[in-house]
Protein backbone atom coordinates (compact mmCIF):
# COMPACT_ATOMS: atom_id res chain seq x y z
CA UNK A 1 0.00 0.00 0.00
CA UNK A 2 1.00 3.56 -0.62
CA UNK A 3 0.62 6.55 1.88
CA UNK A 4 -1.08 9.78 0.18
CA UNK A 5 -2.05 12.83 1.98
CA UNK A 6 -4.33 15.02 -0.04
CA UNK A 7 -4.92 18.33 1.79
CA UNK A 8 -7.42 20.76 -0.39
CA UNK A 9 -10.52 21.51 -1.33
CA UNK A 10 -14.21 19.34 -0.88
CA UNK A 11 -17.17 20.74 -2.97
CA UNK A 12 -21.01 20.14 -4.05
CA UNK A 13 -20.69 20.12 -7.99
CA UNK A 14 -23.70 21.88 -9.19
CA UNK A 15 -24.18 20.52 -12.63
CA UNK A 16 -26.16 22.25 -15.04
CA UNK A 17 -26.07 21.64 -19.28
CA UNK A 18 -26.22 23.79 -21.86
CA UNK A 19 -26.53 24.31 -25.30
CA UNK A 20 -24.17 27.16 -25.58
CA UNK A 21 -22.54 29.06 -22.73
CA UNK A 22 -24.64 32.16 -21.89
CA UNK A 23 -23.83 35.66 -23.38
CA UNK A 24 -23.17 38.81 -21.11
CA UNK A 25 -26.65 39.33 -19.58
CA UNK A 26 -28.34 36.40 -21.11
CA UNK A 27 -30.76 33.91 -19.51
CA UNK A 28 -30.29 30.48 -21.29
CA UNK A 29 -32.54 27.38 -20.22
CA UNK A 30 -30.49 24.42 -19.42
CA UNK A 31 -31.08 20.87 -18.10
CA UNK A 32 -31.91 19.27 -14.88
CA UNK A 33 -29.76 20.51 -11.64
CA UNK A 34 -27.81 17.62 -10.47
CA UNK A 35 -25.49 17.99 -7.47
CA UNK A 36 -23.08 15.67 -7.43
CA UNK A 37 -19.02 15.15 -5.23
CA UNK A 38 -16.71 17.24 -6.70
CA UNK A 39 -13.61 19.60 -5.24
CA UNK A 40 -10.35 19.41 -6.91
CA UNK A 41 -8.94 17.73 -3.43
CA UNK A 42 -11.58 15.16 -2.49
CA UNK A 43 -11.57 14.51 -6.46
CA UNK A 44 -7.96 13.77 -6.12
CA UNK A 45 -8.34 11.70 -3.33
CA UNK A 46 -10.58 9.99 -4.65
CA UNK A 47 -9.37 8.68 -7.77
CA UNK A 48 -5.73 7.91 -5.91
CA UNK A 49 -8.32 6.29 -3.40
CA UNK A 50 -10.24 3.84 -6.19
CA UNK A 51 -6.69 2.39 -7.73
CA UNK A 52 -6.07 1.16 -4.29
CA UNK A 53 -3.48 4.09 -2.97
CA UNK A 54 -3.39 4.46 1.28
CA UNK A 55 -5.06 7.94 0.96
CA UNK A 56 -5.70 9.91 3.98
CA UNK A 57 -7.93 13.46 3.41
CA UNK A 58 -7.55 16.78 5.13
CA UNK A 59 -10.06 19.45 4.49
CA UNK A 60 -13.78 21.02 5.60
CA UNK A 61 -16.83 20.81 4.57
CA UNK A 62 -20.09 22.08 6.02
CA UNK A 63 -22.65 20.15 8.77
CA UNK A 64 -24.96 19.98 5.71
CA UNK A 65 -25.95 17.63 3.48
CA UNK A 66 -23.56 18.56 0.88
CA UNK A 67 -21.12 17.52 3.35
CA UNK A 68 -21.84 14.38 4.08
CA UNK A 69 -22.78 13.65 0.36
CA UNK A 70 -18.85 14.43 0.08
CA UNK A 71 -17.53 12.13 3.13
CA UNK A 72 -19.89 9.60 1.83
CA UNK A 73 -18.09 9.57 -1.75
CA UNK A 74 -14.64 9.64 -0.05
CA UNK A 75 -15.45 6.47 2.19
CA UNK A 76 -16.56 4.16 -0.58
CA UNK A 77 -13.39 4.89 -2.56
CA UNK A 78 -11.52 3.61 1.05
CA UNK A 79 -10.23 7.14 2.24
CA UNK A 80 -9.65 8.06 5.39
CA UNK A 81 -11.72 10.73 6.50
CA UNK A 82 -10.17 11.16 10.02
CA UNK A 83 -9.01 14.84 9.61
CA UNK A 84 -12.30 16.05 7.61
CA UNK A 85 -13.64 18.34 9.85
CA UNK A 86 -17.47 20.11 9.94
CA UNK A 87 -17.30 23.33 10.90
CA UNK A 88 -20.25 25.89 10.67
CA UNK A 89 -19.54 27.64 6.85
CA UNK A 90 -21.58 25.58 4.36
CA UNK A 91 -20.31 23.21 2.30
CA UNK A 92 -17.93 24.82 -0.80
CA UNK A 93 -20.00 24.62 -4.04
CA UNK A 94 -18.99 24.35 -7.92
CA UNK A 95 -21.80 25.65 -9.96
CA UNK A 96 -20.48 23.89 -13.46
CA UNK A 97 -22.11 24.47 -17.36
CA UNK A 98 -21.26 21.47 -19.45
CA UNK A 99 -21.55 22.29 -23.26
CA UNK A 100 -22.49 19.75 -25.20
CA UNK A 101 -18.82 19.34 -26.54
CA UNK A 102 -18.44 18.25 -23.00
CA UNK A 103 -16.34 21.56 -22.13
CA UNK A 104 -17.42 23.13 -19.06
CA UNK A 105 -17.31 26.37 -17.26
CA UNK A 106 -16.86 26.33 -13.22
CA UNK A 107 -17.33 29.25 -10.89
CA UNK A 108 -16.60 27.84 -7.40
CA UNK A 109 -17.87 29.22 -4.23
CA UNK A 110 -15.62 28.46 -1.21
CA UNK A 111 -17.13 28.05 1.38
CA UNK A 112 -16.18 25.50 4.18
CA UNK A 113 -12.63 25.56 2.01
CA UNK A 114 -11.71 28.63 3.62
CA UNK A 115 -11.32 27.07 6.72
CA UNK A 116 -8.08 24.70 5.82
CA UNK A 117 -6.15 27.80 7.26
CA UNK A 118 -2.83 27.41 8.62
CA UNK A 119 -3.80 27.60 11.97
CA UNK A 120 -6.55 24.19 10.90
CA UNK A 121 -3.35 22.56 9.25
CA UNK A 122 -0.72 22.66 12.45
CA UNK A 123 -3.72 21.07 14.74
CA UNK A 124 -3.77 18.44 11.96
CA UNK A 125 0.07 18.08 11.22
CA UNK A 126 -0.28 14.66 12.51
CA UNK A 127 -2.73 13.71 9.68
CA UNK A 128 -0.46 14.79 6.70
CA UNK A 129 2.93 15.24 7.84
CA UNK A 130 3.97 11.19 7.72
CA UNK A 131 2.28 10.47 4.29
CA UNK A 132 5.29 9.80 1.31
CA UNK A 133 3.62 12.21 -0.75
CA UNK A 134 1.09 15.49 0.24
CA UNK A 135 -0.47 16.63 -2.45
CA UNK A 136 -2.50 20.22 -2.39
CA UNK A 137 -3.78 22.29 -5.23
CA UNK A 138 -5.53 26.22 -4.61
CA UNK A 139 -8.67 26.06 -3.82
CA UNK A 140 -8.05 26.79 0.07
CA UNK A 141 -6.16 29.65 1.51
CA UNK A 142 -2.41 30.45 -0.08
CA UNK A 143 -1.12 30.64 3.39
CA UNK A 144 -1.74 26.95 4.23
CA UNK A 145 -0.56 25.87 0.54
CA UNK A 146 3.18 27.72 2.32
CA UNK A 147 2.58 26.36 5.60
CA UNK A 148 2.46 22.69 4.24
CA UNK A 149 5.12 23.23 1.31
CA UNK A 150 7.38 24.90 4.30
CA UNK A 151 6.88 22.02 6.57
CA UNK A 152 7.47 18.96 4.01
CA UNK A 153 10.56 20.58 3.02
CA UNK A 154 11.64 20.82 6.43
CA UNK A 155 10.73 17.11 7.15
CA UNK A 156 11.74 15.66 4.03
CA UNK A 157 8.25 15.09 2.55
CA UNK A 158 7.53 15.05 -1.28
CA UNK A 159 5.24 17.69 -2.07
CA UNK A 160 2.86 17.70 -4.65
CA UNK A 161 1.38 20.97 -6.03
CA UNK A 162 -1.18 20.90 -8.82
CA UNK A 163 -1.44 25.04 -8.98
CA UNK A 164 -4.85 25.33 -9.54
CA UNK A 165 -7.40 27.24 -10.14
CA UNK A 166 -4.44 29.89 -11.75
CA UNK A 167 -2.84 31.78 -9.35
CA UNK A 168 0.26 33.78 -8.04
CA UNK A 169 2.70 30.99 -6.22
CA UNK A 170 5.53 32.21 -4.27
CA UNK A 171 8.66 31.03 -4.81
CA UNK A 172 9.38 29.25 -1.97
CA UNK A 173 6.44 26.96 -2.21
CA UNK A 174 7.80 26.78 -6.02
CA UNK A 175 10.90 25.39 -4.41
CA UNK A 176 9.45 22.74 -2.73
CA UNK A 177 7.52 21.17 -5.74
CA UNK A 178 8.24 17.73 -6.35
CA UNK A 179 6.20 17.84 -9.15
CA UNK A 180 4.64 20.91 -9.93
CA UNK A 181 1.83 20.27 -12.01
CA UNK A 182 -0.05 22.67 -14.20
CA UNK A 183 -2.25 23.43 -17.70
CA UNK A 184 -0.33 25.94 -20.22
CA UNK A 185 -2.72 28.67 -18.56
CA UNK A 186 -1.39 27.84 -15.04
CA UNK A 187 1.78 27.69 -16.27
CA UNK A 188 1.63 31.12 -18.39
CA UNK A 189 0.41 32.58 -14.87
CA UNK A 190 2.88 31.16 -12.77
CA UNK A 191 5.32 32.98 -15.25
CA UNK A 192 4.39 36.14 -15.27
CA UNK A 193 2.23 36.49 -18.20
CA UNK A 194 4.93 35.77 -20.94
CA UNK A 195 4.95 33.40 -23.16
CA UNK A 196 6.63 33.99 -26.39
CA UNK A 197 5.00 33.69 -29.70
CA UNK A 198 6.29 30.17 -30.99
CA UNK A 199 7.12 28.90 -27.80
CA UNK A 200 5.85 25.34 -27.47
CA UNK A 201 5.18 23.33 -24.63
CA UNK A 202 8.46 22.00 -23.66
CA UNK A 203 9.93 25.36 -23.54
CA UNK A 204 7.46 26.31 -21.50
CA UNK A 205 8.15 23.12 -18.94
CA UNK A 206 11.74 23.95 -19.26
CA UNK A 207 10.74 27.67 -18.00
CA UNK A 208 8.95 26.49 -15.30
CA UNK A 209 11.52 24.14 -14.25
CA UNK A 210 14.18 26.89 -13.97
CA UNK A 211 11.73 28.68 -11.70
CA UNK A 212 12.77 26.04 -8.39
CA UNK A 213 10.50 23.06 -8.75
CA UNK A 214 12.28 19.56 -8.29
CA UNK A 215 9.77 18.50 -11.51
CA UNK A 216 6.89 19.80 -13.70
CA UNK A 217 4.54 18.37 -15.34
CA UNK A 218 2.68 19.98 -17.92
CA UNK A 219 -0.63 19.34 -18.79
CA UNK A 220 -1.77 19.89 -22.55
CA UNK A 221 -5.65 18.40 -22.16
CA UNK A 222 -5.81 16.20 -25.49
CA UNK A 223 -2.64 16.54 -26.35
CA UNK A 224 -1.28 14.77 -23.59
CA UNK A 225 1.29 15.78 -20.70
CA UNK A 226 5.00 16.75 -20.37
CA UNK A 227 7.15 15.92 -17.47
CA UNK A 228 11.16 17.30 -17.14
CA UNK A 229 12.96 16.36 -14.02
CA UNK A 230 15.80 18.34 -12.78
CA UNK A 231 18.98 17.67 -14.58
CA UNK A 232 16.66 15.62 -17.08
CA UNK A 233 15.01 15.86 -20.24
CA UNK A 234 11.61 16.09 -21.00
CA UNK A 235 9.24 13.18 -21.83
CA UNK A 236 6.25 13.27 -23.45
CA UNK A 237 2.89 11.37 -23.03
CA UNK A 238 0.59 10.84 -25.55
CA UNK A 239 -3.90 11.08 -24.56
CA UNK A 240 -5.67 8.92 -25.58
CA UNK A 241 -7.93 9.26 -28.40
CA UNK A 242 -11.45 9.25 -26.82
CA UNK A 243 -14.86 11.07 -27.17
CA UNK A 244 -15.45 13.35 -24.23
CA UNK A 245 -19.07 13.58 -22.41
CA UNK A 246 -17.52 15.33 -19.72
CA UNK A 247 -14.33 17.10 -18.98
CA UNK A 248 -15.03 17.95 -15.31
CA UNK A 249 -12.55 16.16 -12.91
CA UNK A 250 -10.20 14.73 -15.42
CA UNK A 251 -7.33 16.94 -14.28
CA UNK A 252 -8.17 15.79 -10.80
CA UNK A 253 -8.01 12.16 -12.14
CA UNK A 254 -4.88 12.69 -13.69
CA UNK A 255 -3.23 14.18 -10.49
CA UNK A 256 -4.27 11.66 -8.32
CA UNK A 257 -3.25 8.84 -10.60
CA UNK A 258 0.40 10.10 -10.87
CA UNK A 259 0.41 10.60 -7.12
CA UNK A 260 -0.22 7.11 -6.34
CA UNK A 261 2.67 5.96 -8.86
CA UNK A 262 5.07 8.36 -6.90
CA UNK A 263 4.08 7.62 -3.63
CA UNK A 264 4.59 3.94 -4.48
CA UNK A 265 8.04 5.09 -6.11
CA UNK A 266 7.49 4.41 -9.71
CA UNK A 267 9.20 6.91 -11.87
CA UNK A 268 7.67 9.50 -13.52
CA UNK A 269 6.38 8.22 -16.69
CA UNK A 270 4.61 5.54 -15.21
CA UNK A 271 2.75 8.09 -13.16
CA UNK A 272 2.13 10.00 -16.66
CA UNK A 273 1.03 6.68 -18.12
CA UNK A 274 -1.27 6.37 -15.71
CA UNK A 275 -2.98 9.50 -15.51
CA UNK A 276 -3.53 9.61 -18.54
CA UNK A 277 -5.44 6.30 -18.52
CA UNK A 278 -7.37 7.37 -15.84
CA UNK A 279 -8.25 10.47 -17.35
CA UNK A 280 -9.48 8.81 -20.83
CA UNK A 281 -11.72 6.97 -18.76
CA UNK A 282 -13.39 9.63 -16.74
CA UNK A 283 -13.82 12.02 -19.28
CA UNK A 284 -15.81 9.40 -21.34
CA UNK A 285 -18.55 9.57 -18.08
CA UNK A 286 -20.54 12.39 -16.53
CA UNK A 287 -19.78 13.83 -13.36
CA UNK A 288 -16.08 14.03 -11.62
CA UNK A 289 -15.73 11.51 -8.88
CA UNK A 290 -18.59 9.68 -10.10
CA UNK A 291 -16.80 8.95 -13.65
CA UNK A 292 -13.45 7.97 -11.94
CA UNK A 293 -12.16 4.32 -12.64
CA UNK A 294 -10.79 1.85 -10.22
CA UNK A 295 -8.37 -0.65 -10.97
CA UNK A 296 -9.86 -3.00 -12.24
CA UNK A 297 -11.57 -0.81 -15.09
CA UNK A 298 -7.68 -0.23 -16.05
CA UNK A 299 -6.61 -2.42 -18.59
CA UNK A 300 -3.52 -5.00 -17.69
CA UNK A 301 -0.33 -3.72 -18.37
C-alpha cells in the first residue's frame, strides 16, 4: 500500500447543461440541476483512493448535506476521512455548465474551504505530515498551501502541487515542488504572463523548471502531458484518443493517478502513463468523482 495525503478543497458540484454558454446578460434554459461530489482535493483523493493508494484526506466541509454527500463519496473509494472536519460555513460549491462538446465552465464558491487555514493545518500536522507524498492544489487559503510546502521541506516530505485554479505561487512553495503540475494557462500565470510567440510546450516546462521546482509536469488536455525532471530531459505522453461527455474532474483524475505511482516510487512516466489512462476513462462519463475508474476498469499492463 502507498501513503497519500491530499490536503485541499471538498465541494457540491452543481451541474447544469447547456446548449451554448450564456452571453453577457443572457438567460439560457439548461437541463436538470444535479449535485453531485466534486472539489479538486476530495476529487484527487478519490481517484488515488479507487486504484487502491493508502489515501488519507484533510479538508472542511459544512454540517450539511452537501457535506456528508462528500464524506460519503470519499469512504466508498476507502479514504480516510479522520481529519475532515465540519465546521459551521456551508459546504464549498462548484456551480459547473457542461456544453455539449463536454467543455465546461466552473465558478466555485468556497465556502467550508476557507477554513483549511494554517492555523486548521498545524492542529492536523499529525494527519499529513507522515504520508510519502502530500499533495494540495488552490482552492483553500495560499497561506496553508506555504505552511504545508514549508513544513514537508523541512521534514523531508515530497510535495505535490497541482497550482490550480491559476494563481500567483511564491517562490518558496515553487521550491518545494516535487512535481509541480499545471495546464499551459497555469503555467503562463505562474510565469508572469509571458509566453513567447512560438514557444511550445516544452519550452514552457523547461521555463517552469528553472523557476525552483524539483519536476513539472505539464498538462496539454488532449494533447497529452509533459514531465522534465531536474537535470533531465523532457518526456512526453501521448492522450488517448477518446470522445469526451464530460471534462469535469479529469485533471483531478490525472493528479491523483500520478500521485499514487510516486508515492509507491514508480518513476515518472509511469505516473504520466497512468494519468492519462485514468483520465481517458473519466472524461468518457458524466460527473467528476462519479466517472473515476478503479483498478480494475484499467486495462492490464
Amino acid at each position: 500500500m502507498t501513503s497519500i495525503a491530499v490536503i485541499g478543497s471538498a465541494n457540491a458540484d452543481l451541474v447544469v447543461h447547456v446548449d451554448r454558454r450564456p452571453e453577457g446578460g443572457e438567460t439560457l434554459l439548461g437541463s436538470d440541476l444535479v449535485i453531485t461530489p466534486g472539489g479538486k482535493g476530495a476529487n484527487q483523493a478519490v481517484a488515488a483512493g479507487l486504484l487502491g493508494a493508502e489515501v488519507r484526506f484533510v479538508g472542511c466541509v459544512g454540517a450539511d448535506a452537501n457535506g456528508e454527500l462528500l464524506r460519503q463519496s470519499l469512504l466508498r473509494a476507502g479514504v480516510g476521512t479522520e481529519a475532515l472536519e465540519a465546521c459551521d460555513s456551508a459546504t464549498g460549491c462548484a456551480l459547473i455548465f457542461i456544453t455539449p462538446d463536454g467543455e465546461n465552465s466552473i465558478v466555485v464558491a468556497p465556502g467550508a474551504n476557507n477554513a483549511v487555514s494554517e492555523q486548521y493545518l498545524r492542529q492536523h500536522q499529525d494527519d499529513w505530515i507522515h504520508a510519502d507524498i502530500v499533495v494540495m492544489q488552490l482552492e483553500i487559503p495560499m497561506a496553508g498551501v506555504e505552511y504545508v510546502a514549508a513544513t514537508c521541506a523541512a521534514k523531508g516530505v515530497r510535495f505535490l502541487l497541482n497550482a490550480a485554479p491559476a494563481a500567483r505561487v511564491s517562490e518558496r512553495v515553487l521550491q518545494v515542488c516535487d512535481p509541480l503540475v499545471v495546464n499551459e494557462s497555469e503555467a503562463v500565470l505562474l510565469l508572469g504572463g509571458d509566453r513567447p510567440a512560438g514557444q511550445g510546450p516544452v519550452d514552457l516546462a523547461r521555463r517552469l523548471l528553472a523557476t525552483g521546482p524539483h519536476s513539472v509536469v505539464l498538462t496539454l488536455g488532449a494533447a497529452g502531458s509533459i514531465a522534465i525532471e531536474a537535470g533531465g530531459e523532457p518526456h512526453f505522453q501521448a492522450a488517448s484518443q477518446v470522445t469526451a461527455v464530460d471534462t469535469t474532474g479529469a485533471g483531478d483524475a490525472f493528479v491523483g493517478a500520478l500521485a499514487k505511482a510516486l508515492a509507491a516510487g514508480e518513476p515518472m512516466a509511469t505516473g504520466l502513463a497512468l494519468g492519462s489512462a485514468v483520465a481517458a476513462l473519466a472524461v468518457q462519463r458524466p460527473g467528476a468523482q462519479a466517472s473515476f475508474p478503479t483498478i480494475n476498469d484499467l486495462e492490464p499492463a
